[in-house]
Protein backbone atom coordinates (compact mmCIF):
# COMPACT_ATOMS: atom_id res chain seq x y z
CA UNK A 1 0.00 0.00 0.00
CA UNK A 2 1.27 3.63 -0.59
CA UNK A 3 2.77 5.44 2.14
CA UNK A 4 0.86 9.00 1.13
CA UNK A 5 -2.80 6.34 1.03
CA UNK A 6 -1.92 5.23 4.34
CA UNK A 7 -0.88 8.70 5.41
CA UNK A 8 -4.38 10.18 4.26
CA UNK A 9 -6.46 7.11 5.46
CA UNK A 10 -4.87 8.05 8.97
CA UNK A 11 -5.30 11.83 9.10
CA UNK A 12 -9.16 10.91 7.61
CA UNK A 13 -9.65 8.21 10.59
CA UNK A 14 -8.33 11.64 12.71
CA UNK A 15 -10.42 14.46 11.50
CA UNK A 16 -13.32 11.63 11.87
CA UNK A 17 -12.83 11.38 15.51
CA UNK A 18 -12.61 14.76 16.16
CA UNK A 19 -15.83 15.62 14.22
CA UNK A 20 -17.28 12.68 16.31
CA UNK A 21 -16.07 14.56 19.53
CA UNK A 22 -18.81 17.49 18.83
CA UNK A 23 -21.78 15.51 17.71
CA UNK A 24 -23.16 16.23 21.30
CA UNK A 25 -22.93 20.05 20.61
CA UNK A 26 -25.07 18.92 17.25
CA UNK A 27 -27.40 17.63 19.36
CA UNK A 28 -27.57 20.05 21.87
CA UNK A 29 -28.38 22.45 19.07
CA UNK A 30 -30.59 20.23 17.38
CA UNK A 31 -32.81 19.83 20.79
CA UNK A 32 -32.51 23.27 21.63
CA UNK A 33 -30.32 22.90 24.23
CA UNK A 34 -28.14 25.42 22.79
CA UNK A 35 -28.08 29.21 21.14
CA UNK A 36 -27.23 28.98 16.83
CA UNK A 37 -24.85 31.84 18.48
CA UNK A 38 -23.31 29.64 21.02
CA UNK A 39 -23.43 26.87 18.35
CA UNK A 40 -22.16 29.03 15.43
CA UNK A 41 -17.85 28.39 15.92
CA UNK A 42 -18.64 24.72 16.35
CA UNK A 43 -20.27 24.56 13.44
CA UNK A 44 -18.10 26.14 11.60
CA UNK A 45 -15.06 24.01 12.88
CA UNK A 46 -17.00 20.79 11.71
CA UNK A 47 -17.99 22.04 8.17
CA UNK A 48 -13.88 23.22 7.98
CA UNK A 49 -13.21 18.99 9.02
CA UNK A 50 -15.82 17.77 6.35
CA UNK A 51 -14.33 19.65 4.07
CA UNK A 52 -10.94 18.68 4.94
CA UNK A 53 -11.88 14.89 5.01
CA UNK A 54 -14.40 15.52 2.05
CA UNK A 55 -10.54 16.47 -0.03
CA UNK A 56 -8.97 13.81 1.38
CA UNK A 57 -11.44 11.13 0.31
CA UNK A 58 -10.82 12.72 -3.62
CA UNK A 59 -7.17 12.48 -2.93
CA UNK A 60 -7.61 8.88 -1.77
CA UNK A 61 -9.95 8.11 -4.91
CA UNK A 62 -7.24 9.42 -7.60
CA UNK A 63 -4.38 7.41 -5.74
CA UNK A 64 -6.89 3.94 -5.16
CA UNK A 65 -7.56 4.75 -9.62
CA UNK A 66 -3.90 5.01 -10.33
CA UNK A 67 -2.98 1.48 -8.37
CA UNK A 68 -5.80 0.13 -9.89
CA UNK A 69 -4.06 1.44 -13.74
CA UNK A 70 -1.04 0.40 -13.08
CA UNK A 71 -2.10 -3.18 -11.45
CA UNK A 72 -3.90 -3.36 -14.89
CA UNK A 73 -0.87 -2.73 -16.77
């Protein structure tokens, strides 16, 4: 397996558990529980990881395609 796949499947598994780490704030918000002001850097944060892990995933695609190529060749 390539080092940089590995490398991205890690920091992915990472951002993942971090995002995980606020889903009670999402909740709290969701219930009520919380203000969309005391909610609003929180929310931010996680739509800054999805993105992160969203680029990550298309990085991971493009190397997983070229292995697949160059198996084929």
């Amino acid at each position: 397996m390539n080092e940089r796949r590995m490398a991205i499947e890690s920091e992915i598994a990472g951002l993942k558990q971090i995002l995980t780490s606020t889903d009670y704030k999402a909740l709290k918000f969701a219930e009520g529980q919380i203000s969309a002001t005391d909610y609003k850097e929180t929310k931010q944060q996680r739509q800054a990881l999805r993105d992160k892990i969203n680029e990550l995933e298309s990085e991971l695609e493009t190397i997983k395609e070229s292995e697949e190529n160059a198996d084929a060749e």
